[in-house]
Every structure is written in C-alpha cells, then in structure tokens.
PDB file of N, CA and C in Angstrom:
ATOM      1  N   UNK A   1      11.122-145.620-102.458  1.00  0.00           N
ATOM      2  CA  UNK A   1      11.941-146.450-103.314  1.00  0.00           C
ATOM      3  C   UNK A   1      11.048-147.421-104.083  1.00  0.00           C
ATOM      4  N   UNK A   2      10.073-146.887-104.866  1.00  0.00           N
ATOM      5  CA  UNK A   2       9.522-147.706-105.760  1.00  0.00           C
ATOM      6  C   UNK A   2      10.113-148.619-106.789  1.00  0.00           C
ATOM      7  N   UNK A   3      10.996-148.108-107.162  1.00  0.00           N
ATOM      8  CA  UNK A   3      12.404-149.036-107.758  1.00  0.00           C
ATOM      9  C   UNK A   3      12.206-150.304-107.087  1.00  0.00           C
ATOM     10  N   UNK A   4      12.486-150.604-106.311  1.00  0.00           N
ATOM     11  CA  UNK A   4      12.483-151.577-105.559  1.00  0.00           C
ATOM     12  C   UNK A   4      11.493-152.906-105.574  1.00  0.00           C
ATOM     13  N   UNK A   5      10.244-152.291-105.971  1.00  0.00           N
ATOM     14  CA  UNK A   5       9.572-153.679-106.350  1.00  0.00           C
ATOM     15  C   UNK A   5       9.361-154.083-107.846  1.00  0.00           C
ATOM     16  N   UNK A   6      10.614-153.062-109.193  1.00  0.00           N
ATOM     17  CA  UNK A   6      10.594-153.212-110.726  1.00  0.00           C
ATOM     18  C   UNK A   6      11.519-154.240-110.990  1.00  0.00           C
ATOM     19  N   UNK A   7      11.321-155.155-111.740  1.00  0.00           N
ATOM     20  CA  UNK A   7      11.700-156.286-111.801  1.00  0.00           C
ATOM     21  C   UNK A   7      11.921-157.658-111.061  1.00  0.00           C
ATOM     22  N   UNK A   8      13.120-157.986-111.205  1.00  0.00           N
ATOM     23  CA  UNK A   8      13.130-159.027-110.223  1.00  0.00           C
ATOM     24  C   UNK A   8      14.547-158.651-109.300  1.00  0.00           C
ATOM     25  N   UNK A   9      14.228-159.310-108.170  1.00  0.00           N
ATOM     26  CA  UNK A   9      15.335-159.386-107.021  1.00  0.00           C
ATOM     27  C   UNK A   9      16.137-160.020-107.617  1.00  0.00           C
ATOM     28  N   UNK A  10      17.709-159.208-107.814  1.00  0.00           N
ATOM     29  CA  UNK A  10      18.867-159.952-108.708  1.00  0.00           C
ATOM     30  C   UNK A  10      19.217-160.802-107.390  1.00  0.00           C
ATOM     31  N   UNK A  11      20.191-161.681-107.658  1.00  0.00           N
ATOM     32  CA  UNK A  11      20.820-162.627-107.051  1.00  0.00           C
ATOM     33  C   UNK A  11      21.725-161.541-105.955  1.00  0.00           C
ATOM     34  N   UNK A  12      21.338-162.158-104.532  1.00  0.00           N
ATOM     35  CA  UNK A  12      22.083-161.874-103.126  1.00  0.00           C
ATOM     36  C   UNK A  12      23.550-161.508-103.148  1.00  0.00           C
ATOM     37  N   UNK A  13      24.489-161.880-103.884  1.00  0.00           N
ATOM     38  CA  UNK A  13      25.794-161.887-104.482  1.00  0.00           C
ATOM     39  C   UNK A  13      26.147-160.631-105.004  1.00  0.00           C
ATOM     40  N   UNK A  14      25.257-160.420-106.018  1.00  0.00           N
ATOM     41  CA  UNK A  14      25.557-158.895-106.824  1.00  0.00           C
ATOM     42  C   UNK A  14      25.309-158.002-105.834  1.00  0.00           C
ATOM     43  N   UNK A  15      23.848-157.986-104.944  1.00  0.00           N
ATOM     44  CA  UNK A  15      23.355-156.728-103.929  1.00  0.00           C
ATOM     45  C   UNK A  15      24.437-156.466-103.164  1.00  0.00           C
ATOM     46  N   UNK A  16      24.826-157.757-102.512  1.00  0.00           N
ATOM     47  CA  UNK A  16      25.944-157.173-101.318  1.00  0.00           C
ATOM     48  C   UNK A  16      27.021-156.844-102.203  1.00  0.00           C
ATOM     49  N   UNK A  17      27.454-157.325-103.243  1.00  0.00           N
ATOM     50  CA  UNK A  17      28.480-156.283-104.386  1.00  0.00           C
ATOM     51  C   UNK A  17      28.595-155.137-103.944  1.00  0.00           C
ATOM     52  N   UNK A  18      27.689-154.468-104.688  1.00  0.00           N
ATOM     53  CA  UNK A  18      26.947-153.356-104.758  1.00  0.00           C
ATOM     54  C   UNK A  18      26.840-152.555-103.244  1.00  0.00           C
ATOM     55  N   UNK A  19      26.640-153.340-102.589  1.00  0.00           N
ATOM     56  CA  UNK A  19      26.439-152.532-101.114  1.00  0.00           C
ATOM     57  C   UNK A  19      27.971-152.613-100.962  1.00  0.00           C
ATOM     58  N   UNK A  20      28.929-153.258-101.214  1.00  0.00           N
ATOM     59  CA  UNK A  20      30.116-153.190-100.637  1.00  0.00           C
ATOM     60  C   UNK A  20      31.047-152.180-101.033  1.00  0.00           C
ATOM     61  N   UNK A  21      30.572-151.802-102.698  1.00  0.00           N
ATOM     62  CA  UNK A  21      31.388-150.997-103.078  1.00  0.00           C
ATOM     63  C   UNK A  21      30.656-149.506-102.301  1.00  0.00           C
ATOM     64  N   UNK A  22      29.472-149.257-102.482  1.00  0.00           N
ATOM     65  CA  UNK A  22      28.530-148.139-102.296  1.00  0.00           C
ATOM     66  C   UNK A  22      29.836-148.186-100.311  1.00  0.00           C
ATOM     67  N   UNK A  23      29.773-149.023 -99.908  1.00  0.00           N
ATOM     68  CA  UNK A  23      30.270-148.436 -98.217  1.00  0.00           C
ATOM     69  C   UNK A  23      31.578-148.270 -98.686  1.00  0.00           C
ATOM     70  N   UNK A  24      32.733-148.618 -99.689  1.00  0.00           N
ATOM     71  CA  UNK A  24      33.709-148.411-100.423  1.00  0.00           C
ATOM     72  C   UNK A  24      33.872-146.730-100.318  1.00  0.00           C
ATOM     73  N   UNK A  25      32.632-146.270-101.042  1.00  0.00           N
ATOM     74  CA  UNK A  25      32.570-145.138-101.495  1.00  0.00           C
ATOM     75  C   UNK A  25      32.580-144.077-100.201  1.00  0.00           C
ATOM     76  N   UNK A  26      31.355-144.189 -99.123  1.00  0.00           N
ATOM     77  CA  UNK A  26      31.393-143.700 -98.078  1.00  0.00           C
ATOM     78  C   UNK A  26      32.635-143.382 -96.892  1.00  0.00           C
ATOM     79  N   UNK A  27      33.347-144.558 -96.960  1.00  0.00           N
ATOM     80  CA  UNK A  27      34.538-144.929 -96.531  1.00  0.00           C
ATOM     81  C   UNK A  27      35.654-143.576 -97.117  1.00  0.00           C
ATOM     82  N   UNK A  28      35.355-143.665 -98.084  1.00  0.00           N
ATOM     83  CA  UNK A  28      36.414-142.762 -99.011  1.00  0.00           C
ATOM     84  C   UNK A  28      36.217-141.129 -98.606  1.00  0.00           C
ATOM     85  N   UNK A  29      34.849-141.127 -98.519  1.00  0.00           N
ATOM     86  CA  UNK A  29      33.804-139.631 -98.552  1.00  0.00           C
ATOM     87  C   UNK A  29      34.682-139.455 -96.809  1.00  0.00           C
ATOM     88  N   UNK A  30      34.757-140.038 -95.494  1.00  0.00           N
ATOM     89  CA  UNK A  30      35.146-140.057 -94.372  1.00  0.00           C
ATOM     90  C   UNK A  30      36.510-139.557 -94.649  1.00  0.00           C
ATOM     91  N   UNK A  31      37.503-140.266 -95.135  1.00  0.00           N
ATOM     92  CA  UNK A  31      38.221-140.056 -95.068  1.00  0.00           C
ATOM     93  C   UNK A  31      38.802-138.681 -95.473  1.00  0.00           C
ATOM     94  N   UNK A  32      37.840-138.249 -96.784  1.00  0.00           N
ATOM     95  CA  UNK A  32      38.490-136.664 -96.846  1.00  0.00           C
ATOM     96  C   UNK A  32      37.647-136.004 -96.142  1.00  0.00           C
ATOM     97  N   UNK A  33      37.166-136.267 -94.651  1.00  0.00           N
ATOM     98  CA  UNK A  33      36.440-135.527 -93.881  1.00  0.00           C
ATOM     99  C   UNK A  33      37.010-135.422 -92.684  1.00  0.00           C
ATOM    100  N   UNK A  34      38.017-136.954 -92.273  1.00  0.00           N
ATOM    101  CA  UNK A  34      39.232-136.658 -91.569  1.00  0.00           C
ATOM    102  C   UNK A  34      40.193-135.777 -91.867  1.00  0.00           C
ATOM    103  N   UNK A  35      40.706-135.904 -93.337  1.00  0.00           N
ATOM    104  CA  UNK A  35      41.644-134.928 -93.699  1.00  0.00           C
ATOM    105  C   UNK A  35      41.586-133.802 -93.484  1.00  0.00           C
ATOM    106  N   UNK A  36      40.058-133.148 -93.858  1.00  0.00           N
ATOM    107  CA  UNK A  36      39.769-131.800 -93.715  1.00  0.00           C
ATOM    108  C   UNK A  36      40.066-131.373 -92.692  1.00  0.00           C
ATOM    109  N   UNK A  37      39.539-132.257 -91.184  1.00  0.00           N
ATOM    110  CA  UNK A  37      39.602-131.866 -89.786  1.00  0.00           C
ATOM    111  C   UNK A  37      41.373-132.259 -89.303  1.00  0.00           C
ATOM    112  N   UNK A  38      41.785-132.652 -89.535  1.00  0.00           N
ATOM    113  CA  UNK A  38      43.370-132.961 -89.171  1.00  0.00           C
ATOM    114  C   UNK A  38      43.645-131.792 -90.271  1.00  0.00           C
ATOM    115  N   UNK A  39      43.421-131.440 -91.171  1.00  0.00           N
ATOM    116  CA  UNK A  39      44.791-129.938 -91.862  1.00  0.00           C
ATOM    117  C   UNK A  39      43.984-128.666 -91.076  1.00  0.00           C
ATOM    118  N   UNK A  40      42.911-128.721 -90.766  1.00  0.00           N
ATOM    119  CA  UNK A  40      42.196-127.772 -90.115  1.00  0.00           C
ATOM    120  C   UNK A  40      43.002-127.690 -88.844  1.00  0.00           C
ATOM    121  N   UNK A  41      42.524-128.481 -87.669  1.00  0.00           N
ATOM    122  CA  UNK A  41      43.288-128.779 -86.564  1.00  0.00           C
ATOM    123  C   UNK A  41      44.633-128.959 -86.376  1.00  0.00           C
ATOM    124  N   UNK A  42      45.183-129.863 -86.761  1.00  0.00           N
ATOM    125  CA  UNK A  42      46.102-130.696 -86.723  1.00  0.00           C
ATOM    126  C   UNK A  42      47.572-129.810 -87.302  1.00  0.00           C
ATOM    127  N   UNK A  43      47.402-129.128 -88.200  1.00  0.00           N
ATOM    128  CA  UNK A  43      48.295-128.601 -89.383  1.00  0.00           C
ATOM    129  C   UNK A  43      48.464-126.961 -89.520  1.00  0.00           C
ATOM    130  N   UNK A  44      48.122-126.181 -87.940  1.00  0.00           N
ATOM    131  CA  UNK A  44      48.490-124.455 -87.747  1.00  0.00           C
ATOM    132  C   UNK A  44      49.274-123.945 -88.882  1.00  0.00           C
ATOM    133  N   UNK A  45      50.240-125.064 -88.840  1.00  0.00           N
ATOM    134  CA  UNK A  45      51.624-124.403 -89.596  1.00  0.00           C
ATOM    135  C   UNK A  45      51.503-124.798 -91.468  1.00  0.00           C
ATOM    136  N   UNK A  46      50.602-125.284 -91.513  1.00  0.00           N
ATOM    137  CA  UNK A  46      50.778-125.966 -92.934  1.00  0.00           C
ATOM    138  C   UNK A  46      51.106-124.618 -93.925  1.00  0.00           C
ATOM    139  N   UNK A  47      49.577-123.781 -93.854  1.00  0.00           N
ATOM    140  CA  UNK A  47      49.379-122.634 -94.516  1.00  0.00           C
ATOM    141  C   UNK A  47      49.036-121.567 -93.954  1.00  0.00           C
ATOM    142  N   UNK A  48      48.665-120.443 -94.619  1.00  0.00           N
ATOM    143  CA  UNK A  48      48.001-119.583 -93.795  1.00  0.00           C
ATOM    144  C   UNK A  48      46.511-119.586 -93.546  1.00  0.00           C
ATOM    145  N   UNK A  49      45.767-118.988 -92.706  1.00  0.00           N
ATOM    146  CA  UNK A  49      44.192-119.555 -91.825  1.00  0.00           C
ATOM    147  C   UNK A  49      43.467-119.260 -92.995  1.00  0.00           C
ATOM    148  N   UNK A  50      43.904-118.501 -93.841  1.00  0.00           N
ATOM    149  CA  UNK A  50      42.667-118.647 -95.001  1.00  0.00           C
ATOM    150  C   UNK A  50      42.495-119.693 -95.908  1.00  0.00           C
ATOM    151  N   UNK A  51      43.971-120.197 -95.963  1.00  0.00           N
ATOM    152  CA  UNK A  51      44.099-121.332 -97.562  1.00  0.00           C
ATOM    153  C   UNK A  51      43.724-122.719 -96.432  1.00  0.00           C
ATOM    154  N   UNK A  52      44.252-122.921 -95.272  1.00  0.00           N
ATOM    155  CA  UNK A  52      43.992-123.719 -94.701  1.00  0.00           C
ATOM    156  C   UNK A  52      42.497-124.201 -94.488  1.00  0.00           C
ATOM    157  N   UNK A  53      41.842-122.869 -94.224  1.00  0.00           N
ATOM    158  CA  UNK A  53      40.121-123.018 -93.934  1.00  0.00           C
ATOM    159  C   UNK A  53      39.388-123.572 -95.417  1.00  0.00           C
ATOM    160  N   UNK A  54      39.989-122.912 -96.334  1.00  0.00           N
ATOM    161  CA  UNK A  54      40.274-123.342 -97.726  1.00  0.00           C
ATOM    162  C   UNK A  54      39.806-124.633 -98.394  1.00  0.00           C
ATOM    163  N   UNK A  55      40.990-125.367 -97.778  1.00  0.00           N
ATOM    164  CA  UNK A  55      41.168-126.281 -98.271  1.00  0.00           C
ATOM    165  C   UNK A  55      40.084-127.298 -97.434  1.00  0.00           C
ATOM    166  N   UNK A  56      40.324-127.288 -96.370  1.00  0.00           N
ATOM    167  CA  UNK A  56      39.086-128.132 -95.372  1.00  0.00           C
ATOM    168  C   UNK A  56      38.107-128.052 -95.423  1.00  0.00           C
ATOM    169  N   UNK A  57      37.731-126.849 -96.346  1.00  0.00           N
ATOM    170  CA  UNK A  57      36.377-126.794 -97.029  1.00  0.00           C
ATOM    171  C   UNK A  57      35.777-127.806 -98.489  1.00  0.00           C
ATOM    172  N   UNK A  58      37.119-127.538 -99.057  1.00  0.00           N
ATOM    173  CA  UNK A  58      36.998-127.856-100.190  1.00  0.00           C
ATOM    174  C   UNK A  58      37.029-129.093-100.151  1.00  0.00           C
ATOM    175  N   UNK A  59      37.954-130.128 -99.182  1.00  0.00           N
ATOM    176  CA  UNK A  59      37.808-131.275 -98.584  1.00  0.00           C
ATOM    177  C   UNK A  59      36.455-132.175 -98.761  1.00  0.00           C
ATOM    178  N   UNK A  60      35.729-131.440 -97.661  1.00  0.00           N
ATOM    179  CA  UNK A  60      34.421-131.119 -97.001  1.00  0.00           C
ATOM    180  C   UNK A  60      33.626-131.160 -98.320  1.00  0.00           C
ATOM    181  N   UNK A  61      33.507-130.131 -98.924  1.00  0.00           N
ATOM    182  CA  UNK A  61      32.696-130.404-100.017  1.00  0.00           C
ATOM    183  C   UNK A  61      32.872-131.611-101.051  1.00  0.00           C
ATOM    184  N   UNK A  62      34.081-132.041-100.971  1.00  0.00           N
ATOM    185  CA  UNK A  62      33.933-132.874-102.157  1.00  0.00           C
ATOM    186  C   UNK A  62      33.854-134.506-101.478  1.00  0.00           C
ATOM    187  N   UNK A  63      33.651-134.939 -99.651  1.00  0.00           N
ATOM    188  CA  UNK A  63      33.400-135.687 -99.410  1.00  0.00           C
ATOM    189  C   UNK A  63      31.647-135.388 -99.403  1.00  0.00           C
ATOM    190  N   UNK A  64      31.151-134.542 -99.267  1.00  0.00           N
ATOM    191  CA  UNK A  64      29.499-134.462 -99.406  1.00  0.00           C
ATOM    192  C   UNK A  64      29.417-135.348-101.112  1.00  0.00           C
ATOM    193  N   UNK A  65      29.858-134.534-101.851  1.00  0.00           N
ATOM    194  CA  UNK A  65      29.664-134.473-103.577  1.00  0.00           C
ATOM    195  C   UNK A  65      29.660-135.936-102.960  1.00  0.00           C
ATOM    196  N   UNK A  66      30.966-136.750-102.910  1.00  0.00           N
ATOM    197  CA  UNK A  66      31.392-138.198-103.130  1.00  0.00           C
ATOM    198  C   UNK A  66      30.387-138.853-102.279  1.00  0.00           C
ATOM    199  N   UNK A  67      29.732-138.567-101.046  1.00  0.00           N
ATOM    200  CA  UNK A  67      28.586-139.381-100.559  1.00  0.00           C
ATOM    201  C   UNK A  67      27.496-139.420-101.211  1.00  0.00           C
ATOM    202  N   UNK A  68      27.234-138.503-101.938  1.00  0.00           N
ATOM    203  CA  UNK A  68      25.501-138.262-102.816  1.00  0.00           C
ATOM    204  C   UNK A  68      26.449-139.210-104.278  1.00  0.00           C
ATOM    205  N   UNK A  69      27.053-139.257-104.845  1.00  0.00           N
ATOM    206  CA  UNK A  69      27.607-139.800-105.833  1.00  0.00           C
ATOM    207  C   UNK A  69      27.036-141.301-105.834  1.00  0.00           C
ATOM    208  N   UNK A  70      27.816-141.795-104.246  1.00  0.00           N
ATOM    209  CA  UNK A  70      28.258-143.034-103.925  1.00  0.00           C
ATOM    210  C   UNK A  70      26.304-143.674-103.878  1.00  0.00           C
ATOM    211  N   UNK A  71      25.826-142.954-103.332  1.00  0.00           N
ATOM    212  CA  UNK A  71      24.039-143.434-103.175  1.00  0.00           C
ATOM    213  C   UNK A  71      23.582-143.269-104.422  1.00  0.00           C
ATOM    214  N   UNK A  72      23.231-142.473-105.481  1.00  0.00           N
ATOM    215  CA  UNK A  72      23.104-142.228-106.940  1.00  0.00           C
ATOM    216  C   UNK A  72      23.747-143.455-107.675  1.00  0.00           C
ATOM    217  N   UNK A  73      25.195-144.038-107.400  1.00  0.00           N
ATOM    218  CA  UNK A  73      25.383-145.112-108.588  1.00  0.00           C
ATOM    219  C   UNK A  73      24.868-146.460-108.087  1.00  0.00           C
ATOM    220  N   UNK A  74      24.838-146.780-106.233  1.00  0.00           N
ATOM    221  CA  UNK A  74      24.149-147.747-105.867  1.00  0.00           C
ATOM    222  C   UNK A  74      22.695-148.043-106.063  1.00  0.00           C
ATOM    223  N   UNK A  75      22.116-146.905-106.724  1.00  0.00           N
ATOM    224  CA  UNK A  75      20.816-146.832-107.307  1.00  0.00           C
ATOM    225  C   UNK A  75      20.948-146.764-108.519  1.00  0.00           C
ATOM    226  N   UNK A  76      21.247-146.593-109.475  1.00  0.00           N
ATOM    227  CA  UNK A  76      21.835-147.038-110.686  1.00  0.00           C
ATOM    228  C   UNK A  76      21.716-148.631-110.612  1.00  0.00           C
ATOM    229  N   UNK A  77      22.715-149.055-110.114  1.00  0.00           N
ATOM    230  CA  UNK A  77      23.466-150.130-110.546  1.00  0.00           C
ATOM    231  C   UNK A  77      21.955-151.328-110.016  1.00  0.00           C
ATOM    232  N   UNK A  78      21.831-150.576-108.724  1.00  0.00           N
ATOM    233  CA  UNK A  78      20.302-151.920-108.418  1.00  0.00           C
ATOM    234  C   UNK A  78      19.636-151.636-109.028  1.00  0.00           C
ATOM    235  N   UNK A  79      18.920-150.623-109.762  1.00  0.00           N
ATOM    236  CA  UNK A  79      18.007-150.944-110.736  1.00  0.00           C
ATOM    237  C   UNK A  79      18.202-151.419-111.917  1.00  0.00           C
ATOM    238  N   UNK A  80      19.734-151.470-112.318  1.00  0.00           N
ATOM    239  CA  UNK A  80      20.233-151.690-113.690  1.00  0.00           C
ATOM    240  C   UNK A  80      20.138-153.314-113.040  1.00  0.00           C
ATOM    241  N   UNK A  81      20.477-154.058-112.293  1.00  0.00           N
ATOM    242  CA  UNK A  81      20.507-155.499-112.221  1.00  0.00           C
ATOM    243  C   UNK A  81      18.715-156.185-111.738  1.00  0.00           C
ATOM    244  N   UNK A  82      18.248-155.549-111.250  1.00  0.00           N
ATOM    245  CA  UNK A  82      16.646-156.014-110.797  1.00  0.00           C
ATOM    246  C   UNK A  82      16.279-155.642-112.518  1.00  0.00           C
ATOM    247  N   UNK A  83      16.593-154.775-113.562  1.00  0.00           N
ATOM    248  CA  UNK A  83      15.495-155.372-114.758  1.00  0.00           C
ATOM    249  C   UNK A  83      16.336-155.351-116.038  1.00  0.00           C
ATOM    250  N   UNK A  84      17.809-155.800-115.683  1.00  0.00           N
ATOM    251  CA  UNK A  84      18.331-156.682-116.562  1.00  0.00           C
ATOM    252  C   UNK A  84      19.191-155.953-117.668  1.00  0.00           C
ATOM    253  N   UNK A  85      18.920-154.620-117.182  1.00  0.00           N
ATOM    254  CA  UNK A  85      20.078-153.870-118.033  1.00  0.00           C
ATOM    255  C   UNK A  85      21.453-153.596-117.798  1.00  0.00           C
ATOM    256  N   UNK A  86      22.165-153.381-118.506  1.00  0.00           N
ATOM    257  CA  UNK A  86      23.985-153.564-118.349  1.00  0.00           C
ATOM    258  C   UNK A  86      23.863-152.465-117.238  1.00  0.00           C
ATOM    259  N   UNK A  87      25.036-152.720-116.731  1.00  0.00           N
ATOM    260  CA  UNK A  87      25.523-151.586-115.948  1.00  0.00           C
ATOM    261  C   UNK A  87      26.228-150.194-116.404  1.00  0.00           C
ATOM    262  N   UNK A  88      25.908-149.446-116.243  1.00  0.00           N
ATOM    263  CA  UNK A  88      26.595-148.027-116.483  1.00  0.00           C
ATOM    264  C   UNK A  88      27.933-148.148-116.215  1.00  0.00           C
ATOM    265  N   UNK A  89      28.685-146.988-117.495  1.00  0.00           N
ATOM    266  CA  UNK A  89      29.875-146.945-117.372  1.00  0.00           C
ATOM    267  C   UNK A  89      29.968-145.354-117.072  1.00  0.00           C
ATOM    268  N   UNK A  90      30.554-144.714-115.998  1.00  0.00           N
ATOM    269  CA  UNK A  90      30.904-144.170-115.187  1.00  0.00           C
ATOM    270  C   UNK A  90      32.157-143.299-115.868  1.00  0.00           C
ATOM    271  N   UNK A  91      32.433-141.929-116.212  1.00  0.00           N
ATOM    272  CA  UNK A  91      33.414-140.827-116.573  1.00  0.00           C
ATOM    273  C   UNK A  91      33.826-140.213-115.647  1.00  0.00           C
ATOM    274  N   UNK A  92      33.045-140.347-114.417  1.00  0.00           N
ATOM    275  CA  UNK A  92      33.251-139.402-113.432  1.00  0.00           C
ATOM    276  C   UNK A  92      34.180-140.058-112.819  1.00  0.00           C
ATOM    277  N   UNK A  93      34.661-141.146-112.957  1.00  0.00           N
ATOM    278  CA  UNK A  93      36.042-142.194-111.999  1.00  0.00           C
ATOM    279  C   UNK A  93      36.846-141.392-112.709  1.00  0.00           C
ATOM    280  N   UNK A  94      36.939-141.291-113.782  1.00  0.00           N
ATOM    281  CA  UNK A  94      38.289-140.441-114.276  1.00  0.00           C
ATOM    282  C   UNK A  94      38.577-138.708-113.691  1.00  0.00           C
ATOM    283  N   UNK A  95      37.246-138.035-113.691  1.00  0.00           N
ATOM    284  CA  UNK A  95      37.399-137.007-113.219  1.00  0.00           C
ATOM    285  C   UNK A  95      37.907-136.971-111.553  1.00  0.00           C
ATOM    286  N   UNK A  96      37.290-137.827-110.641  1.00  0.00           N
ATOM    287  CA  UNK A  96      37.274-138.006-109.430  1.00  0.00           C
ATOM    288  C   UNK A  96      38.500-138.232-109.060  1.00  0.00           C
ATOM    289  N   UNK A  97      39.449-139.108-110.154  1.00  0.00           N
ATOM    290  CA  UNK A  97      40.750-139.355-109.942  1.00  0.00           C
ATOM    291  C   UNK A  97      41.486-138.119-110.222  1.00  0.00           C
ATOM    292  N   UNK A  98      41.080-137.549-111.188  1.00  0.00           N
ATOM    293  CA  UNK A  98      42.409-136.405-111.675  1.00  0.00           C
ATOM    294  C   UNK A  98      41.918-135.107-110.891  1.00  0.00           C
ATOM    295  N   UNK A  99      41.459-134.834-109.938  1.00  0.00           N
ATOM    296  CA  UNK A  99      40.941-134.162-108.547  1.00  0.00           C
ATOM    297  C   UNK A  99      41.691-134.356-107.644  1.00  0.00           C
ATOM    298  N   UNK A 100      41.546-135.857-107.482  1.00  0.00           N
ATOM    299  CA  UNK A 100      42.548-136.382-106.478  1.00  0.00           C
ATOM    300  C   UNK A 100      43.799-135.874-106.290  1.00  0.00           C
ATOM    301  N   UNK A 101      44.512-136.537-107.837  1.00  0.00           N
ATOM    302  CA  UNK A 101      45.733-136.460-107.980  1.00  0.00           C
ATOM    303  C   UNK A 101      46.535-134.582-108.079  1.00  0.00           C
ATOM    304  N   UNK A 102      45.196-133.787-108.555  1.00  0.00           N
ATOM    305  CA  UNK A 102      45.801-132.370-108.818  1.00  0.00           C
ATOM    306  C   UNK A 102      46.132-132.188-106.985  1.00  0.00           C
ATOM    307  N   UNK A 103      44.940-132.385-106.287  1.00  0.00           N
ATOM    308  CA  UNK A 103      44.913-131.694-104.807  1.00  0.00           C
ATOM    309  C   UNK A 103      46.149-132.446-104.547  1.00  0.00           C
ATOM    310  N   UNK A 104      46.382-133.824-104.376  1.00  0.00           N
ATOM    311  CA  UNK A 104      47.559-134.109-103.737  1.00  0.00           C
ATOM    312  C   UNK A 104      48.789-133.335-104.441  1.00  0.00           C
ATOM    313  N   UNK A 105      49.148-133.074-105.546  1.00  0.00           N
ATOM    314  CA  UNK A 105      50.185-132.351-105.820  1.00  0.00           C
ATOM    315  C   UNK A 105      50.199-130.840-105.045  1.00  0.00           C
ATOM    316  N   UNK A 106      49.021-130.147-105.111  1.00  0.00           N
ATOM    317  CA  UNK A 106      49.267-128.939-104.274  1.00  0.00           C
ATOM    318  C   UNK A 106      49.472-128.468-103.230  1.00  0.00           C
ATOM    319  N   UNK A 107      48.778-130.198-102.573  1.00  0.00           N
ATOM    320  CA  UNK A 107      49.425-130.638-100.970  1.00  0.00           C
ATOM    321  C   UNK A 107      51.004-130.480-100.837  1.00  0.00           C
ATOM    322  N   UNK A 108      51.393-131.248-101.955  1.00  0.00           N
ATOM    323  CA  UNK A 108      52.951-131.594-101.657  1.00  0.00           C
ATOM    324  C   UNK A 108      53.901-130.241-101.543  1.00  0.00           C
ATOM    325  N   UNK A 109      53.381-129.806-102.959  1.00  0.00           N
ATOM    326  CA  UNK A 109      53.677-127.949-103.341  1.00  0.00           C
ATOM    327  C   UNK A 109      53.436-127.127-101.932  1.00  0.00           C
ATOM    328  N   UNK A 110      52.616-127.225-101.096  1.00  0.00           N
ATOM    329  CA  UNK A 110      52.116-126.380-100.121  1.00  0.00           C
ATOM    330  C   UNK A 110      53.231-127.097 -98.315  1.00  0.00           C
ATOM    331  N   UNK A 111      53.467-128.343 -98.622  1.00  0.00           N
ATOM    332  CA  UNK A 111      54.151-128.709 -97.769  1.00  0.00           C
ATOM    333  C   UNK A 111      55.710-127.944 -97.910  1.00  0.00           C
ATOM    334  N   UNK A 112      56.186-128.257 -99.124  1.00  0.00           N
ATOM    335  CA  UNK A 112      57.283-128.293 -99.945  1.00  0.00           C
ATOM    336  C   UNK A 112      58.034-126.195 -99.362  1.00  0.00           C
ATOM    337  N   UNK A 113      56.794-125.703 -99.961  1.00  0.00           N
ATOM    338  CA  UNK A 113      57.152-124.345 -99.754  1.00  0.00           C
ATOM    339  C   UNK A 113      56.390-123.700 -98.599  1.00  0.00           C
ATOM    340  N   UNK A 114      56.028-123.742 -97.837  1.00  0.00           N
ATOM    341  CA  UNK A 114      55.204-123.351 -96.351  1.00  0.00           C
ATOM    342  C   UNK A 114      56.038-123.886 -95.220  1.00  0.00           C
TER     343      UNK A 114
END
C-alpha cells in the first residue's frame, strides 16, 4: 500500500467515514451470503434443486463482486482525500440497486408461483 505514504494524512473524521461505510459495504456482501445459505438450506420447498442452487450461487457471487467493490472504492476514496482530489462519483450504485430490485421481484414471482 504505497498509496499510503502520497500525500497527506486527511483528517481522522473522513478515514473512519470511509472505514464505516467500506464495513457498510461488507455488512451488505454477508448478508447476501446469509441469504444464499438460508434459500439453500432453509427454503427445500422454495424452487426446484437446480434454480435454488441457482440462485445461492448467484447470491454468492454477487456478495464476492460487492466485497472486492467495497475495498476498491475505500481505496479510491483514501487516496482521493490524502492528495486532495474530489471524490468519485460512482454508476455502479445505480446498477447495484436495479440488481437488487430485479432479484427481489423474482424472489416474490418465485414465492408467489412455487
């Protein structure tokens, strides 16, 4: 992490920011890693063993994606404040959301008719 000694040490305030949202992110990455393992486990009856394995995959993968994400913008953002450049504005919140929102509808769809 050579980063680390370019510029100056921003103010204690912003870092733990920054660290708070970055465990924000991780937090989030867990949780669709619970999900995966509760529709896996938890949910025999949801679907059938293929869409089910399916989906707990797909889970799975997109809490990996969201952990490497979550370390990538906390490195961003500290190097953008140690040498004084704005912070990045981020497209992928929009994509990340409308992911969200499609899977939960197919959840509902898959509850709805299963």
């Amino acid at each position: 992490m050579a980063w680390r000694k370019e510029g100056i040490s921003p103010d204690y305030r912003f870092s733990l920011a920054n660290e708070r949202t970055f465990l924000a992110w991780i937090r989030t990455a867990m949780a669709l890693i619970a999900g995966a393992v509760g529709i896996d486990q938890l949910a025999p009856d949801l679907a059938p063993p293929l869409l089910r394995i399916g989906i707990a995959g797909f889970l799975s993968l997109c809490a990996a994606l969201l952990a490497i994400y979550a370390y990538q913008r906390w490195t961003s953002n500290e190097k953008a404040m140690r040498t004084g450049l704005e912070l990045t504005y981020s497209r992928s919140l929009k994509v990340i959301s409308f992911i969200v929102a499609l899977f939960a509808f197919f959840l509902v769809v898959l509850v709805i008719f299963f």
